[in-house]
PDB file of N, CA and C in Angstrom:
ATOM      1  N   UNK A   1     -22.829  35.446  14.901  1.00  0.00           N
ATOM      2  CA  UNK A   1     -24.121  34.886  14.580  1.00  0.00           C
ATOM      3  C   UNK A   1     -23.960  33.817  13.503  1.00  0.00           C
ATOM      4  N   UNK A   2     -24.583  32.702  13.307  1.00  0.00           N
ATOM      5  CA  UNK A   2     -24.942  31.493  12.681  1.00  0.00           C
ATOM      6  C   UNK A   2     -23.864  30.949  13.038  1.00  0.00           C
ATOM      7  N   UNK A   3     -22.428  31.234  13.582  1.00  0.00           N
ATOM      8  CA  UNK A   3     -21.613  29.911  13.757  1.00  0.00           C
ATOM      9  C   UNK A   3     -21.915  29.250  15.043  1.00  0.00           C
ATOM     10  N   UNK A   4     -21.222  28.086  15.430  1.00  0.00           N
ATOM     11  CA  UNK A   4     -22.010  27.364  16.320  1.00  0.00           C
ATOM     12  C   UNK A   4     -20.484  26.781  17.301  1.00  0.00           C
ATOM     13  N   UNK A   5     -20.075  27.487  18.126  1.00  0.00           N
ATOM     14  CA  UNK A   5     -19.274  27.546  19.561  1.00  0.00           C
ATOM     15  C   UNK A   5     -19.158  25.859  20.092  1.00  0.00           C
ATOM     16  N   UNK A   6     -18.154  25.748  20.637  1.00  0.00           N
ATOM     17  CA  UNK A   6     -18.051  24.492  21.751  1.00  0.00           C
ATOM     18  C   UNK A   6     -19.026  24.090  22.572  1.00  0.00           C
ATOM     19  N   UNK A   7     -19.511  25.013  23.138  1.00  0.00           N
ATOM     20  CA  UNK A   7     -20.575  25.179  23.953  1.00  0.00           C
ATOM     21  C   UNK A   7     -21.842  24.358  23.115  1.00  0.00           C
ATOM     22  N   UNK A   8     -22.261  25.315  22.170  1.00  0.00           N
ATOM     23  CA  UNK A   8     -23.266  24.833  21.421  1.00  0.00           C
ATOM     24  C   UNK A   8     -23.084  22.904  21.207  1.00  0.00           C
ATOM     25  N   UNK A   9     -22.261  22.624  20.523  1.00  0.00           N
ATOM     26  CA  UNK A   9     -21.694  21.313  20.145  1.00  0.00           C
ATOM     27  C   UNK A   9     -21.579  20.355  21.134  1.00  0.00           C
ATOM     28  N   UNK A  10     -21.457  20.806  22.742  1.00  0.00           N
ATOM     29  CA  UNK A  10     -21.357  20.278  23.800  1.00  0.00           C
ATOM     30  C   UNK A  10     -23.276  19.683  24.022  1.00  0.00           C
ATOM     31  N   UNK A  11     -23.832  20.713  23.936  1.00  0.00           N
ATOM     32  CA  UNK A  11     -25.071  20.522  24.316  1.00  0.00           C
ATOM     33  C   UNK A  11     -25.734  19.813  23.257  1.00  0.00           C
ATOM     34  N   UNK A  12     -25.484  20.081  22.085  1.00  0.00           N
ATOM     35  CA  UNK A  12     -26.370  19.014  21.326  1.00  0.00           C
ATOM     36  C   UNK A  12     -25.522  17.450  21.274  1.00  0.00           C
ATOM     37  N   UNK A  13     -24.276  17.106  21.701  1.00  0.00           N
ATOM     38  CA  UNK A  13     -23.399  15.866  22.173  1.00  0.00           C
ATOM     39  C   UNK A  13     -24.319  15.247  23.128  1.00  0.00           C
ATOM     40  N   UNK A  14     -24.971  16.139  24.027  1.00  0.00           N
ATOM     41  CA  UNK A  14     -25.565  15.698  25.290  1.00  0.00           C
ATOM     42  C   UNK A  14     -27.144  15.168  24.718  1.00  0.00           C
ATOM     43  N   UNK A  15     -27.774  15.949  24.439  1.00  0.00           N
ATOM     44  CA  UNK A  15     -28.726  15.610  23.917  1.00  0.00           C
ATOM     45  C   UNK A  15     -29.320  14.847  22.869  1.00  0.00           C
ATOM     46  N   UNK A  16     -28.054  14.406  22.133  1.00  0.00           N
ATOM     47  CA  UNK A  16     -28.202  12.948  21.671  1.00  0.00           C
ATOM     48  C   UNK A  16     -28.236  12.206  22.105  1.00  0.00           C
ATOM     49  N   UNK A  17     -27.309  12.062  23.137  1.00  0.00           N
ATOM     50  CA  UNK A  17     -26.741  10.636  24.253  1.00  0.00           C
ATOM     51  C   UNK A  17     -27.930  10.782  25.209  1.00  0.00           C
ATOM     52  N   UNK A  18     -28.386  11.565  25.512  1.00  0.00           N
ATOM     53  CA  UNK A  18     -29.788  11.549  26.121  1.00  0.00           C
ATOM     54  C   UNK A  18     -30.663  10.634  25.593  1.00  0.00           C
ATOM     55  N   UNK A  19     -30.819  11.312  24.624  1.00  0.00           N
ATOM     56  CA  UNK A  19     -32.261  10.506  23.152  1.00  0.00           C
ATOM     57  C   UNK A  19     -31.796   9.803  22.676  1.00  0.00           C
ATOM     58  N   UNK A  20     -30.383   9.013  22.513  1.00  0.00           N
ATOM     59  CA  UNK A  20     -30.457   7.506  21.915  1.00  0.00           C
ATOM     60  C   UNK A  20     -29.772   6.791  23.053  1.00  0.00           C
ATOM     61  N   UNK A  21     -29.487   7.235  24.066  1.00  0.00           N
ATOM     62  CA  UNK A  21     -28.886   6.231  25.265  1.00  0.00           C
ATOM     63  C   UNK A  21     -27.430   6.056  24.792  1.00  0.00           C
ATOM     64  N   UNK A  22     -27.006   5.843  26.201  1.00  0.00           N
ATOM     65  CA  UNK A  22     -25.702   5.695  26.635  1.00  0.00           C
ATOM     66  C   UNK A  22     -25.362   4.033  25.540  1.00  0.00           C
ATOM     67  N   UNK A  23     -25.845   3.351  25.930  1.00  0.00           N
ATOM     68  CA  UNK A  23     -25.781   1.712  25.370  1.00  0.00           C
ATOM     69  C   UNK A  23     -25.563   1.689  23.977  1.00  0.00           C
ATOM     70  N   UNK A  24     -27.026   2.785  23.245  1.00  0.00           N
ATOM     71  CA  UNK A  24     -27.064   2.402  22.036  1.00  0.00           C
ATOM     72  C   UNK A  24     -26.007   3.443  21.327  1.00  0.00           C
ATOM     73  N   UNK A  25     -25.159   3.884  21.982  1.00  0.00           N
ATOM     74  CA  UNK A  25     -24.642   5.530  21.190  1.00  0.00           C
ATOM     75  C   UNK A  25     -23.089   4.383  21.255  1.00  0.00           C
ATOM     76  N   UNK A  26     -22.877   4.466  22.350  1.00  0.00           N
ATOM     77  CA  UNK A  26     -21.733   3.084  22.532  1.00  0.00           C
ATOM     78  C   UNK A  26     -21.419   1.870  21.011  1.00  0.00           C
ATOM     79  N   UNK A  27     -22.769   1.483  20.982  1.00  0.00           N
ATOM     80  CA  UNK A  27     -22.572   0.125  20.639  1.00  0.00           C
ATOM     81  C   UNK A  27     -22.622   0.653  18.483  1.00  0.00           C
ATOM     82  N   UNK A  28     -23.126   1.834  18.447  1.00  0.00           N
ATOM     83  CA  UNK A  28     -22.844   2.584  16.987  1.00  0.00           C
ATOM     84  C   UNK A  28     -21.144   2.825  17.039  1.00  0.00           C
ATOM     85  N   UNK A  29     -20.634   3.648  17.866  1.00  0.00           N
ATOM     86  CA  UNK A  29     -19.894   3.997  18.030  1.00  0.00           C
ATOM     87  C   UNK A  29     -18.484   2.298  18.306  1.00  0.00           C
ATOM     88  N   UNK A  30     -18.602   1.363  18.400  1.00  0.00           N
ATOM     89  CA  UNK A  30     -18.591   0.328  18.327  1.00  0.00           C
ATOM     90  C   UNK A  30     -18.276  -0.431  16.489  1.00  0.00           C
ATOM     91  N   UNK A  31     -19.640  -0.631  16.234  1.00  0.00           N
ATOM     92  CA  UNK A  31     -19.878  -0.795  14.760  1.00  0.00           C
ATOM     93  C   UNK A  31     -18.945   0.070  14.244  1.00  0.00           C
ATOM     94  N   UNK A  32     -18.405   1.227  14.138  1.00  0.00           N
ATOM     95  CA  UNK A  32     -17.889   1.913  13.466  1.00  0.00           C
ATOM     96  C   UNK A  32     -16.978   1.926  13.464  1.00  0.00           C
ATOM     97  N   UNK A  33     -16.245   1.497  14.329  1.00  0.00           N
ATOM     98  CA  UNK A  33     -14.541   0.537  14.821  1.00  0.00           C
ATOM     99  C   UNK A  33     -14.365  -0.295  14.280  1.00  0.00           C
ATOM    100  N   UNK A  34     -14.843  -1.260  14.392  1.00  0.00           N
ATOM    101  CA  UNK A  34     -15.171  -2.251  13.550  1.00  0.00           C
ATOM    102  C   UNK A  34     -15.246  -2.602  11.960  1.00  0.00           C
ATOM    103  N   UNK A  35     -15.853  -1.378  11.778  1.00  0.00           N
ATOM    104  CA  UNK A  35     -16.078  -1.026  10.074  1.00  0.00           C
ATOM    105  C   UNK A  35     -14.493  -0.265   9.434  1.00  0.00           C
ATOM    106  N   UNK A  36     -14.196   0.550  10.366  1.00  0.00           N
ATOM    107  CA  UNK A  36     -12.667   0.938   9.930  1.00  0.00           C
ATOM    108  C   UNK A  36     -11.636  -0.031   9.815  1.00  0.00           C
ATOM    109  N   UNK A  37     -11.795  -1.189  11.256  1.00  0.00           N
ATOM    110  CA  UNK A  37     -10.514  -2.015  11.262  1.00  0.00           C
ATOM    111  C   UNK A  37     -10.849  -2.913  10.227  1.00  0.00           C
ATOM    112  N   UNK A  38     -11.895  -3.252   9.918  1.00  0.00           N
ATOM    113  CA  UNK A  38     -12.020  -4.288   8.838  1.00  0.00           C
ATOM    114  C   UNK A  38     -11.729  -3.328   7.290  1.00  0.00           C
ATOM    115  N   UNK A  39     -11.928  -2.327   7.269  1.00  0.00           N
ATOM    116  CA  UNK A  39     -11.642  -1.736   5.923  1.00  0.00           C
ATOM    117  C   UNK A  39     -10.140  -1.913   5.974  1.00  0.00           C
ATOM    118  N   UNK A  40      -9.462  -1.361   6.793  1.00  0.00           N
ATOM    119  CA  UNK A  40      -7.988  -1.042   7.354  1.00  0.00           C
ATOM    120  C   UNK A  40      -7.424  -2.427   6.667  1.00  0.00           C
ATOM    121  N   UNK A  41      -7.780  -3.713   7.300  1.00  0.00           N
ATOM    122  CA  UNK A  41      -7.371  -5.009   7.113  1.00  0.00           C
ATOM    123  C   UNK A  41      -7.315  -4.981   5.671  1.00  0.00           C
ATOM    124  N   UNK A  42      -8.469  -4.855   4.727  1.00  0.00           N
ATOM    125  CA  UNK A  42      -8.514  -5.246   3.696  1.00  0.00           C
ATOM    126  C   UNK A  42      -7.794  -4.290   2.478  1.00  0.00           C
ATOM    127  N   UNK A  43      -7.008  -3.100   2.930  1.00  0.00           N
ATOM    128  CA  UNK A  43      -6.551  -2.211   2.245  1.00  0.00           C
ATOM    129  C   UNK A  43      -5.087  -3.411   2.305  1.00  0.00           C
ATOM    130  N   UNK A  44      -4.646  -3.594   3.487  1.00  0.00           N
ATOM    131  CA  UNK A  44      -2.858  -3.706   4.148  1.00  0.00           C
ATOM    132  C   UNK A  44      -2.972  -4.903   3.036  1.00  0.00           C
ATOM    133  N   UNK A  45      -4.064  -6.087   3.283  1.00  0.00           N
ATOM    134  CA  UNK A  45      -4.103  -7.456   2.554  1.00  0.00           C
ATOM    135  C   UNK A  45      -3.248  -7.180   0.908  1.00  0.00           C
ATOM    136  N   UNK A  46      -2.837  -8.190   0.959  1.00  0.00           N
ATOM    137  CA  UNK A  46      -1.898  -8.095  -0.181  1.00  0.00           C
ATOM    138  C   UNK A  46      -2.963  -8.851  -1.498  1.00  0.00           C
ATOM    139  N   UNK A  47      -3.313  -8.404  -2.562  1.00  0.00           N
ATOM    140  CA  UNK A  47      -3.976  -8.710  -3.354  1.00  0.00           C
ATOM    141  C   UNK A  47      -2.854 -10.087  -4.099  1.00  0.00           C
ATOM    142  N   UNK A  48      -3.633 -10.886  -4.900  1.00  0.00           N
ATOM    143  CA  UNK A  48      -2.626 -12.013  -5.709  1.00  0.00           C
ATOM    144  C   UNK A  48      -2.215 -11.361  -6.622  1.00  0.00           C
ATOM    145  N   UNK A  49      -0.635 -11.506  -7.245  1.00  0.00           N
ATOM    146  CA  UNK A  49       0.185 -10.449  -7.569  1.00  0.00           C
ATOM    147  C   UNK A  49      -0.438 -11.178  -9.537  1.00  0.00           C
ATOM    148  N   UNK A  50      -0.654 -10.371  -9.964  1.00  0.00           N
ATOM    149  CA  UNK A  50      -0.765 -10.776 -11.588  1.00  0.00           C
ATOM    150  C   UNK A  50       0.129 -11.390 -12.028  1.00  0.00           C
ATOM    151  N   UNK A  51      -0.441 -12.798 -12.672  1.00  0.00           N
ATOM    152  CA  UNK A  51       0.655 -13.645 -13.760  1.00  0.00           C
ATOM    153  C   UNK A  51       1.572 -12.484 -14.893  1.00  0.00           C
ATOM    154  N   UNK A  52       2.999 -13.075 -14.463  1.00  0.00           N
ATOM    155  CA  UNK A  52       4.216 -12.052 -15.154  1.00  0.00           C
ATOM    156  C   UNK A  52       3.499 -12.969 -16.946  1.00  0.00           C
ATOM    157  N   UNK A  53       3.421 -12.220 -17.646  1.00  0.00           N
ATOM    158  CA  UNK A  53       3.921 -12.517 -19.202  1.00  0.00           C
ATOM    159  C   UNK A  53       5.161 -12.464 -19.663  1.00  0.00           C
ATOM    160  N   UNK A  54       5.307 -13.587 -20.903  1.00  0.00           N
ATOM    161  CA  UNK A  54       6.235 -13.254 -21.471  1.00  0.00           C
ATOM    162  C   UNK A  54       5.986 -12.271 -22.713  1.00  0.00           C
ATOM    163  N   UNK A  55       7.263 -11.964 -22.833  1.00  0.00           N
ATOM    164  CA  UNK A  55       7.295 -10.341 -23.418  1.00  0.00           C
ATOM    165  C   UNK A  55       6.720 -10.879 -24.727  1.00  0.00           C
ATOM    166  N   UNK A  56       7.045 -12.432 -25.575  1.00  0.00           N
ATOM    167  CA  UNK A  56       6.018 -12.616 -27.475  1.00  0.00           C
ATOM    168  C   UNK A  56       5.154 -13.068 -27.521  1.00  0.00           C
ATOM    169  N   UNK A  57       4.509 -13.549 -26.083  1.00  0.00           N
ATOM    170  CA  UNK A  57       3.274 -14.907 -26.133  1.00  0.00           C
ATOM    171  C   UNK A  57       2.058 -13.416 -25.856  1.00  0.00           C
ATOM    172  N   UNK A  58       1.141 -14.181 -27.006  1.00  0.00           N
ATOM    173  CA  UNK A  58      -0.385 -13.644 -26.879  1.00  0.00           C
ATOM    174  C   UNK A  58      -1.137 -14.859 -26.778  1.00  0.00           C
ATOM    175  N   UNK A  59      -1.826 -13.893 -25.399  1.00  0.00           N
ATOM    176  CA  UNK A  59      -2.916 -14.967 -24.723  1.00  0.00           C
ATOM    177  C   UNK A  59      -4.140 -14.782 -26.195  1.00  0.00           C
ATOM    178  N   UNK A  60      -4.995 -15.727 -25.447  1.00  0.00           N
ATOM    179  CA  UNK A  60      -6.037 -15.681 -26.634  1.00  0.00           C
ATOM    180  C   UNK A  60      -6.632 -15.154 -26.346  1.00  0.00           C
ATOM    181  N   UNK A  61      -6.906 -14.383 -25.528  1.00  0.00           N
ATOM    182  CA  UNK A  61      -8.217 -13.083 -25.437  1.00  0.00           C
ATOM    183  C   UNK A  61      -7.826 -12.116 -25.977  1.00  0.00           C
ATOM    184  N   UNK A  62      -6.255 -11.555 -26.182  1.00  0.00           N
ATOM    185  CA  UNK A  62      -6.305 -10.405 -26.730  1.00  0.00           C
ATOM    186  C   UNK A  62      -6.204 -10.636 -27.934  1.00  0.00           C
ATOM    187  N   UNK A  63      -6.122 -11.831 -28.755  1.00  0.00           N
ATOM    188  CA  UNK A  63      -6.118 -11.547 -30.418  1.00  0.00           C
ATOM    189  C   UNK A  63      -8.011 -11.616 -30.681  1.00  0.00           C
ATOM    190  N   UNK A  64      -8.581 -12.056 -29.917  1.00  0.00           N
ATOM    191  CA  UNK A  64     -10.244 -12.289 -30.338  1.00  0.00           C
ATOM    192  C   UNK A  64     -10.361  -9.932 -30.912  1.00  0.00           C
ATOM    193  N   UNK A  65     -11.081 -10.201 -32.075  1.00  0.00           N
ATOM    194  CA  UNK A  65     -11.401  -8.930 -32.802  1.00  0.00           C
ATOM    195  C   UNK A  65     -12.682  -8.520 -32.013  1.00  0.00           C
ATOM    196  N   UNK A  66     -12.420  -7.105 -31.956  1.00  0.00           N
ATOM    197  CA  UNK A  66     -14.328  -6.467 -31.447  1.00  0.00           C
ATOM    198  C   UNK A  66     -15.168  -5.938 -32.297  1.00  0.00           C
ATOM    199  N   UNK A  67     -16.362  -6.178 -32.147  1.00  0.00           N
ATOM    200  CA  UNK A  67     -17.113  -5.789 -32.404  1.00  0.00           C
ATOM    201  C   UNK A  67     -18.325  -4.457 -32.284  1.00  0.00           C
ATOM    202  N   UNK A  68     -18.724  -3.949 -33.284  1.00  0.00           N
ATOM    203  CA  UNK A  68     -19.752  -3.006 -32.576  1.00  0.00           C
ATOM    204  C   UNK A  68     -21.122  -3.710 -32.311  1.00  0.00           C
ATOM    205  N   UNK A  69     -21.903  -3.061 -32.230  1.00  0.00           N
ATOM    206  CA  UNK A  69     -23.601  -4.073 -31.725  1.00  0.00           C
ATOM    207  C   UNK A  69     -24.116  -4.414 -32.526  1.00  0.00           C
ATOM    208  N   UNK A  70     -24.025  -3.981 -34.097  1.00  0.00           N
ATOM    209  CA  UNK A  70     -24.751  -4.507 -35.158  1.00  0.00           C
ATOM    210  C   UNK A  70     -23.758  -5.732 -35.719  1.00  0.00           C
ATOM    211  N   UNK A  71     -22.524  -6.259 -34.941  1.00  0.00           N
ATOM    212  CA  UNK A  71     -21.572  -7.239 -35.102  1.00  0.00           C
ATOM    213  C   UNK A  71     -20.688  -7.302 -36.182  1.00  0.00           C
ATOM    214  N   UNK A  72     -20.503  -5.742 -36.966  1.00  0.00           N
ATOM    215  CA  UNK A  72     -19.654  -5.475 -38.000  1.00  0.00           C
ATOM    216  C   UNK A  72     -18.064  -5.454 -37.040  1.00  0.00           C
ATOM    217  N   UNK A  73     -17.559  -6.028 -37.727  1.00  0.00           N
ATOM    218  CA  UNK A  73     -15.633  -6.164 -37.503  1.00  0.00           C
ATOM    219  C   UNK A  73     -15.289  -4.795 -37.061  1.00  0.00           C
ATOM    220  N   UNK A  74     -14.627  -4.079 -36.092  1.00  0.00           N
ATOM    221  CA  UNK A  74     -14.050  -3.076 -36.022  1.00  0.00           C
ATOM    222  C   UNK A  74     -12.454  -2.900 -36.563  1.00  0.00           C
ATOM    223  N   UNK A  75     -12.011  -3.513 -35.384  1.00  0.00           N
ATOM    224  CA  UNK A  75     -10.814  -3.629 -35.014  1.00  0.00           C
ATOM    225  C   UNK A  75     -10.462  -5.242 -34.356  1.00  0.00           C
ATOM    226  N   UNK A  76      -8.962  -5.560 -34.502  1.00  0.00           N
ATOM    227  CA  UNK A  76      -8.382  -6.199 -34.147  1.00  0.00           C
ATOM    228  C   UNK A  76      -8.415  -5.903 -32.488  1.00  0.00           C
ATOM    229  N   UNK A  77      -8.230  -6.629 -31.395  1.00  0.00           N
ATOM    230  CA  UNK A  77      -8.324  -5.808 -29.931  1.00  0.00           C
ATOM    231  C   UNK A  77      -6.836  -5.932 -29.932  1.00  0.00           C
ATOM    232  N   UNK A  78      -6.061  -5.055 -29.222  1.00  0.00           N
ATOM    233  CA  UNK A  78      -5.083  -4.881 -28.246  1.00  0.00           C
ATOM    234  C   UNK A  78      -4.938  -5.167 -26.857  1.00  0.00           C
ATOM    235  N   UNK A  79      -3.690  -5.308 -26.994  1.00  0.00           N
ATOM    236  CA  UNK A  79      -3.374  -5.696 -25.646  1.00  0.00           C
ATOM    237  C   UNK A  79      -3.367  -4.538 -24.178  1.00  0.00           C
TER     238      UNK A  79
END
């Protein structure tokens, strides 16, 4: 009792494809191919590889100091 058999799963399979049609169950089923291979693509895509640093040069964003919200000096930022 309450679990739900092949059988069961068969018949409500059917009775979707009934109530949303053959065409439109297709053409979801479609979209959703689609939505994987394009995710798929954009995982494999090779991102642009980050500018190498040299090991003594500081860029100038990391020496700029932070602040809290009332704009008192905290800290120096790190890299």
């Amino acid at each position: 009792m309450g679990g739900l058999s092949i059988v069961h799963w068969l018949i409500f399979g059917g009775i979707a494809i009934l109530v949303l049609g053959g065409g439109r169950f297709s053409n979801m089923m479609g979209d959703v191919a689609k939505g994987i291979k394009s995710f798929k693509k954009g995982m494999a895509e090779d991102d642009e590889p980050a500018p190498r640093r040299e090991p003594g040069r500081i860029d100038a964003k990391a020496a700029e100091p932070v602040f809290d919200r009332d704009g008192n000096r905290i800290r120096d930022r790190e890299i």
